[in-house]
Protein backbone atom coordinates (compact mmCIF):
# COMPACT_ATOMS: atom_id res chain seq x y z
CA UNK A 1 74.65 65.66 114.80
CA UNK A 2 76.79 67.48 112.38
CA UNK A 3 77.00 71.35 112.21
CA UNK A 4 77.26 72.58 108.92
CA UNK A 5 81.13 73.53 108.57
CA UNK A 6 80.64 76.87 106.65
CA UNK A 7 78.17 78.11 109.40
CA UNK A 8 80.20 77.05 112.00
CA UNK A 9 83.28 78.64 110.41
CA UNK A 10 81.99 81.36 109.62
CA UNK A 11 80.72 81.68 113.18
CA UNK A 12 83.79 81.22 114.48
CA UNK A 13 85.13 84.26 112.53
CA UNK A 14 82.43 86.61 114.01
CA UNK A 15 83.59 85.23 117.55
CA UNK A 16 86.94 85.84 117.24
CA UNK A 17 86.87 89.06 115.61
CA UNK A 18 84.51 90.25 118.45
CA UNK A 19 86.82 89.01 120.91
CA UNK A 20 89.90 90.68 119.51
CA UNK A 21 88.10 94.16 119.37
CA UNK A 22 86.99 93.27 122.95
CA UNK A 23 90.61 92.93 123.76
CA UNK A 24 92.11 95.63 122.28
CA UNK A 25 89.50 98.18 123.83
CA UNK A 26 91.19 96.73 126.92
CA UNK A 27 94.48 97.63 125.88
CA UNK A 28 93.49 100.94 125.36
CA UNK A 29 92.08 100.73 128.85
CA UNK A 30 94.84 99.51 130.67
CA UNK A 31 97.55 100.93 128.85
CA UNK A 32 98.99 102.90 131.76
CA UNK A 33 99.09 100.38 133.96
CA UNK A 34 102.26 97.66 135.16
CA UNK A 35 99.49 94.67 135.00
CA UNK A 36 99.45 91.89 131.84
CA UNK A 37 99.73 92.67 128.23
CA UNK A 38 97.56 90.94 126.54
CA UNK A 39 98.42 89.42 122.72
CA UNK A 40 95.95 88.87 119.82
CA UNK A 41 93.33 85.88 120.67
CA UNK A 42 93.79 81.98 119.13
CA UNK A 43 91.10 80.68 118.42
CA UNK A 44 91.91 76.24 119.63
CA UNK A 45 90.00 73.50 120.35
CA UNK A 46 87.28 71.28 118.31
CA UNK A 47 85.22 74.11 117.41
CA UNK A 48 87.95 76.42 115.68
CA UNK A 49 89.45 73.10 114.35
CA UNK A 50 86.16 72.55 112.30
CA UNK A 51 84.87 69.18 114.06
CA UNK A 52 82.83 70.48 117.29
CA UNK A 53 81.26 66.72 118.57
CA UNK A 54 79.00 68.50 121.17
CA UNK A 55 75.86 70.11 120.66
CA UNK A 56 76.26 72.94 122.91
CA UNK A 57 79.62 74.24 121.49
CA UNK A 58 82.29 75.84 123.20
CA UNK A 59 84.78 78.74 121.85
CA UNK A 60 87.66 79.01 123.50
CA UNK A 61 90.13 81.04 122.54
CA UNK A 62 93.99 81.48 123.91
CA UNK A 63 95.08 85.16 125.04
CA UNK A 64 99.35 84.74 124.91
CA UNK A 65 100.27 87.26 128.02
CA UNK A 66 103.20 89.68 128.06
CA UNK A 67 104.71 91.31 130.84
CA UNK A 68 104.64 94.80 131.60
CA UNK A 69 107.64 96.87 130.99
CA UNK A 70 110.42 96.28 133.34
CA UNK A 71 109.42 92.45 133.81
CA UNK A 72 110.01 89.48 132.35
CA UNK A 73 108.80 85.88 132.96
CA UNK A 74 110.60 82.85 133.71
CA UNK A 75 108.89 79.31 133.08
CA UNK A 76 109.91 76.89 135.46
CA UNK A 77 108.03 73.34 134.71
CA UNK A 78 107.40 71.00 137.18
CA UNK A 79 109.76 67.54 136.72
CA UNK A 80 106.71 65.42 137.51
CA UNK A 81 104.02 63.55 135.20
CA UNK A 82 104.12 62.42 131.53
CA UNK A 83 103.63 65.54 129.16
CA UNK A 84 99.81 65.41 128.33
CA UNK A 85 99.88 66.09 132.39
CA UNK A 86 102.92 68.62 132.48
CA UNK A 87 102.91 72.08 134.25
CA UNK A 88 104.84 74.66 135.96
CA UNK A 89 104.61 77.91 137.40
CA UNK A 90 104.99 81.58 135.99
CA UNK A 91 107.83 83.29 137.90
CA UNK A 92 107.85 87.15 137.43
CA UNK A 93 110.89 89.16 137.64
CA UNK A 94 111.96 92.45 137.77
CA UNK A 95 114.39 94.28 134.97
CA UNK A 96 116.07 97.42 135.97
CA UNK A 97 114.40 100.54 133.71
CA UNK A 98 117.21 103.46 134.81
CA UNK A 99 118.91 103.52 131.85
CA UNK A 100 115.63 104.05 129.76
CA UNK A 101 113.98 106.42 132.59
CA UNK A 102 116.87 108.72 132.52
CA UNK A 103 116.78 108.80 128.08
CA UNK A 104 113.14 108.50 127.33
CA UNK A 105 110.93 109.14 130.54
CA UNK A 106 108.42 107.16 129.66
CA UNK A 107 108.74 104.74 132.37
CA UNK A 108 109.63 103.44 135.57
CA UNK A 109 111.94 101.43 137.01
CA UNK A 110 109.82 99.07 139.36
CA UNK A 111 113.60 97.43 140.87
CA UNK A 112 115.05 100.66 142.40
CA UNK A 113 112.44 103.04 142.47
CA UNK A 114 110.98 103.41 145.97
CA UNK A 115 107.78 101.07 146.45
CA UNK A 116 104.93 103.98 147.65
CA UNK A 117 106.52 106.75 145.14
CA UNK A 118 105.30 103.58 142.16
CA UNK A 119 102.65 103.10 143.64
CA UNK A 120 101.45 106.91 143.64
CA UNK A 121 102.99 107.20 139.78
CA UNK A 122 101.36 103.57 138.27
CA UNK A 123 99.14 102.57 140.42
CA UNK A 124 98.40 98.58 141.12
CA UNK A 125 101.48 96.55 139.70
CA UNK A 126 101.53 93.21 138.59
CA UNK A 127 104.03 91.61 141.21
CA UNK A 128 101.22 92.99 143.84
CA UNK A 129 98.21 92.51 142.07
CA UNK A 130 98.57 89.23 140.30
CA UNK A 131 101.03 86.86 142.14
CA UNK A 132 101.75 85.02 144.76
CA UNK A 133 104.74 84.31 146.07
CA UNK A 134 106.58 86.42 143.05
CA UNK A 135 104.81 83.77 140.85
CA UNK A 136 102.02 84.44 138.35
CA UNK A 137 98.69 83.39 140.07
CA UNK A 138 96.02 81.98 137.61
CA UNK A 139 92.95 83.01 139.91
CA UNK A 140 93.71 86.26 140.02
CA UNK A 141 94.34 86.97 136.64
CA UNK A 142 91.41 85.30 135.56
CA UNK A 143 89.31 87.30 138.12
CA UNK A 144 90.90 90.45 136.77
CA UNK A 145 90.02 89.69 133.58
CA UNK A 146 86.48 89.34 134.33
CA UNK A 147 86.73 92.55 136.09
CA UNK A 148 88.09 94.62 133.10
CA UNK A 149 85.65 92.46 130.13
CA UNK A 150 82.50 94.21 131.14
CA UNK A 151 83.65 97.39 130.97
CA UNK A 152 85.60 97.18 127.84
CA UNK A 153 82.33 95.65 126.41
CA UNK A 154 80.54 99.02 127.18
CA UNK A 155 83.14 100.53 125.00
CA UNK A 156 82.27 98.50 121.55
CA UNK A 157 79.50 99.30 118.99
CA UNK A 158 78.22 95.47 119.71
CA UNK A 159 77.28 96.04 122.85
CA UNK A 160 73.94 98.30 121.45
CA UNK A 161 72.50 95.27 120.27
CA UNK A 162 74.32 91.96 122.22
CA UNK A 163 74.04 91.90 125.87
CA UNK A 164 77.88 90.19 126.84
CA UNK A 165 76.88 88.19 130.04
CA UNK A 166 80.22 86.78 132.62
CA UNK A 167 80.12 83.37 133.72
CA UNK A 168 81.29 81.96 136.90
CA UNK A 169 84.78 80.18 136.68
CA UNK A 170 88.07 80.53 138.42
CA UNK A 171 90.43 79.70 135.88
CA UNK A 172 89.10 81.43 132.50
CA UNK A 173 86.94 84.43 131.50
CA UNK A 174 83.50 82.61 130.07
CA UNK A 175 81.53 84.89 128.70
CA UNK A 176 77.46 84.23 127.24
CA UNK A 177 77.31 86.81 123.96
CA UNK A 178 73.94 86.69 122.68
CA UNK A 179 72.41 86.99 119.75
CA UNK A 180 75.78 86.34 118.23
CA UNK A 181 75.99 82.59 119.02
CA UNK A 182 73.99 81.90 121.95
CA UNK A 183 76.47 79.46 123.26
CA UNK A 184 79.18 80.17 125.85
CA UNK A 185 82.99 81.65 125.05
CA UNK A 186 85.63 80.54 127.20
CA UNK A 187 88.65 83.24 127.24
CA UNK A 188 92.35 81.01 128.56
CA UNK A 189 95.01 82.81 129.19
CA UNK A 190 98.82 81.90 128.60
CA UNK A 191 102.60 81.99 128.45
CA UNK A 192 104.45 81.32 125.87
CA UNK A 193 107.52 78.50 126.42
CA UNK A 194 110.24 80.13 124.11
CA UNK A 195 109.26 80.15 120.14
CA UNK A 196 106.99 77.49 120.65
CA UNK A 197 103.24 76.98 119.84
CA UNK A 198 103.11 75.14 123.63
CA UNK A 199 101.72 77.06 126.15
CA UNK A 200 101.27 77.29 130.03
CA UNK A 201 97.66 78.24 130.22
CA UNK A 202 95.17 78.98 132.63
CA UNK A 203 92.88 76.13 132.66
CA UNK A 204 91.53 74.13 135.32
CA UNK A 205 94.54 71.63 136.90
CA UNK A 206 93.35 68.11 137.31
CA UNK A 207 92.95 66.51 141.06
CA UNK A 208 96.31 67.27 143.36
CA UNK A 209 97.22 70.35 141.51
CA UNK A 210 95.37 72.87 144.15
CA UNK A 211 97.98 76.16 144.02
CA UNK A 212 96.57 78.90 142.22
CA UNK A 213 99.99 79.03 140.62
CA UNK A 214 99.92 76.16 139.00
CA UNK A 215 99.75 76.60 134.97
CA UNK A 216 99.12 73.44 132.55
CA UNK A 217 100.94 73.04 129.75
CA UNK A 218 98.71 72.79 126.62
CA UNK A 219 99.54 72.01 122.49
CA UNK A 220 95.94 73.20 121.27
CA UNK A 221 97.64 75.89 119.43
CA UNK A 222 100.34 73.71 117.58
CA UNK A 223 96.92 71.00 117.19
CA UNK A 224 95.21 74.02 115.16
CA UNK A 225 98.23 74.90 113.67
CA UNK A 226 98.23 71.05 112.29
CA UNK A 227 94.97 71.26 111.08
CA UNK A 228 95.32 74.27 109.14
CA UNK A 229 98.42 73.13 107.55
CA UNK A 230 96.96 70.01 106.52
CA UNK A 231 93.82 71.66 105.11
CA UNK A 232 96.25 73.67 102.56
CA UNK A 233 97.41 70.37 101.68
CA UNK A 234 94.40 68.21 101.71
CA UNK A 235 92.04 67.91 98.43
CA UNK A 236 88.82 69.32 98.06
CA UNK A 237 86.75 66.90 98.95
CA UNK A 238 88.84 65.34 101.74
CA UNK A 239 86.73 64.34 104.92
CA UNK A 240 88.91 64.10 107.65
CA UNK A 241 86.90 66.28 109.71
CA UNK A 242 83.86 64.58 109.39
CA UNK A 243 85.60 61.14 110.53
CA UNK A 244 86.77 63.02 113.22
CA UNK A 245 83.53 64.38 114.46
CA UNK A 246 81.84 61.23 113.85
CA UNK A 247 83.81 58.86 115.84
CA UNK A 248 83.81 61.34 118.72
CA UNK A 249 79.93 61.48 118.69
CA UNK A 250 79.60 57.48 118.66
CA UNK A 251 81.94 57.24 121.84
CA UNK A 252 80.57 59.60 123.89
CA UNK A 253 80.31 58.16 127.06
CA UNK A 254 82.31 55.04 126.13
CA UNK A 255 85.72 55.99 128.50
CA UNK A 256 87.55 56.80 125.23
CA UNK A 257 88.91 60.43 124.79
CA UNK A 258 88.46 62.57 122.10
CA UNK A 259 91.78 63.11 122.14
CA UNK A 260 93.07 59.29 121.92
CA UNK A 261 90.84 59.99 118.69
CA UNK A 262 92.68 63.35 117.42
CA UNK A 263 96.21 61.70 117.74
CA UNK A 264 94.81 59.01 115.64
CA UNK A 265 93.68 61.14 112.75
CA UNK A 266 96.75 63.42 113.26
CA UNK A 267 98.94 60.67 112.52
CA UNK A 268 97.05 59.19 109.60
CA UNK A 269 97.06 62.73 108.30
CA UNK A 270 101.01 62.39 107.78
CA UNK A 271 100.53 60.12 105.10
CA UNK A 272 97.03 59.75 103.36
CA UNK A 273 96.36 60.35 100.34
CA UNK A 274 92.70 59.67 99.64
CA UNK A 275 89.44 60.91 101.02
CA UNK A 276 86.71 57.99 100.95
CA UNK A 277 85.20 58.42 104.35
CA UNK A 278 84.66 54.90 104.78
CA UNK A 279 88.59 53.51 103.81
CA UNK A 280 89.36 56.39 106.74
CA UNK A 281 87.57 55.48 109.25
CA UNK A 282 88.84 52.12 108.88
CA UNK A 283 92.34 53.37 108.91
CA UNK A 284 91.37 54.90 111.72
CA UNK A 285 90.34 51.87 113.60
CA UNK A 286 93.59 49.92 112.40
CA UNK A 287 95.85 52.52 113.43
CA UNK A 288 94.83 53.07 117.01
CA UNK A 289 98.51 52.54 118.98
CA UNK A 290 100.77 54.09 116.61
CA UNK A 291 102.37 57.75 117.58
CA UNK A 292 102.01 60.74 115.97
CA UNK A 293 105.24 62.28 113.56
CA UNK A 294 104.14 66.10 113.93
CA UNK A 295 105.38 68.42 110.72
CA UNK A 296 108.21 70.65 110.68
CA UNK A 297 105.68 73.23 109.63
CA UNK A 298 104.35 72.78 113.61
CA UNK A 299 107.36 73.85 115.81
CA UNK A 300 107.76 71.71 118.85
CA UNK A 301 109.83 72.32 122.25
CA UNK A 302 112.89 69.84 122.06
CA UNK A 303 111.58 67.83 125.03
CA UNK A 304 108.43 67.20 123.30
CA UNK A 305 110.99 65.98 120.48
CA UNK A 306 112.70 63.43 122.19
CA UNK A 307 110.09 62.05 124.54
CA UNK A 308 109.14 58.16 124.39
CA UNK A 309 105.79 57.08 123.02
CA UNK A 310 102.62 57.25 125.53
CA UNK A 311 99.75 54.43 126.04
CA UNK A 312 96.92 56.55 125.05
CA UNK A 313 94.40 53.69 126.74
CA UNK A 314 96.18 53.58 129.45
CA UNK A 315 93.49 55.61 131.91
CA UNK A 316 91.09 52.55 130.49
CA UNK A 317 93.19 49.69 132.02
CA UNK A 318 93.76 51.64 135.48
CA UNK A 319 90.00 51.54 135.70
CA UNK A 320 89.67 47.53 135.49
């Protein structure tokens, strides 16, 4: 059941370090565009976190965006829905570039320069090529992504000996690179809401949330953040992990979420100080409707702060 945790983190590594070279041969390619900038990779989720349940794993990995010069993005969340089901849209504005045009000349100014005369100079920009409606659209940018991956793949000395195969999906880049972990990579893409570790990201909306403009709001990078501050605290031989992965093995298929699980355990975390797996797990058990008290260490957006306590079984008892 269990993968050992040096393989897979050492795994991991290789993954994102091939990823990140992947994405900054893109940069290069793109550079004189008005399209996305895309930030270093994160690697989130189970796997990165060291307690993967599934046999097939998954890497996923969150690119932050940036906008292109002369552009800026305003967040506007949607006032609907708990915050585990939160999301907004990306709006995309223009900033006026004269002052810099006339002193540097190294740009344009996309708000009063004419529209064809850009288009001649830059080429495709963003506000045409990725949005709808002025707002950031998720299909699109994931399609361009999957567009540009290939070729910047050509570009890297990997390439000679791992074939980098593109996956159908409509809200991420999933890639197949084999010989290098035979399982699937999942590249997300996302905003960042102010100097938070919360993102809007690009993954698949639940049920009801059809526009291609919508953009879920996700804490897997403040989650990884957790668990890497707590493994510079924990002892040696602590086995948090292993609890972790255990539990979410045994209830596969039970109606229980892995993540009721990982709130849990990140709560515990707060305040154990011992590492018999067995006194955990029981802990663990015991402890299921308390709330989680997230570190300073782990910066949170003040509404996250202040927001009342959830029922995390409360998708079980709308199924009775």
């Amino acid at each position: 059941m269990q993968l050992p945790a040096l393989r897979l983190a050492n795994t991991c590594k290789v993954v994102e370090e091939l990823v990140g070279n992947l994405l900054h041969t893109w940069h290069l390619i793109t550079l004189k565009t008005a399209l996305l900038r895309l930030e270093p990779c994160l690697g989130v989720g189970s796997t990165f976190e060291g307690w993967s349940p599934r046999r097939d794993t998954v890497y996923s990995l969150l690119v932050p965006l940036k906008p292109p010069a002369g552009h800026c993005f305003h967040l506007e969340l949607g006032t609907g829905g708990e915050l585990p089901e939160r999301h907004g849209c990306v709006r995309v504005e223009l900033q006026c570039l004269c002052r810099r045009q006339q002193l540097l000349r190294d740009t344009r100014c996309f708000l009063h320069q004419p529209e064809a005369e850009l288009r001649s100079n830059e080429g495709p920009c963003l506000l045409q090529y990725l949005c709808t409606d002025s707002c950031l659209d998720v299909e699109k940018s994931a399609r361009w992504l999957q567009l540009v991956v290939p070729d910047a793949w050509q570009l890297l000395p990997a390439s000679y000996h791992c074939q980098l195969t593109v996956l159908p999906s409509s809200h991420s880049c999933k890639v197949l690179m084999e010989n290098v972990s035979g399982r699937s990579i999942e590249i997300l893409l996302g905003v960042q809401q102010g100097d938070s570790g919360v993102f809007l990201t690009s993954q698949e909306a639940r049920a009801g949330l059809t526009s291609s403009t919508t953009w879920l709001e996700s804490c897997t990078v403040p989650e990884m953040l957790f668990f890497r501050f707590v493994a510079t605290q924990a002892p040696w031989h602590s086995c948090h992990l292993t609890g972790l992965q255990l539990f979410a093995h045994l209830l596969e298929g039970t109606g229980f979420s892995t993540n009721c699980l990982k709130t849990v355990l990140m709560h515990l975390l707060t305040s154990w100080h011992r590492g018999d797996l067995r006194e955990q797990l029981d802990d663990v058990l015991q402890y299921l409707q308390h709330y989680l008290e997230v570190p300073r260490e782990v910066l949170q957006p003040l509404v996250f702060q202040i927001a009342s306590l959830l029922n995390l079984f409360h998708s079980l008892g709308s199924h009775n």
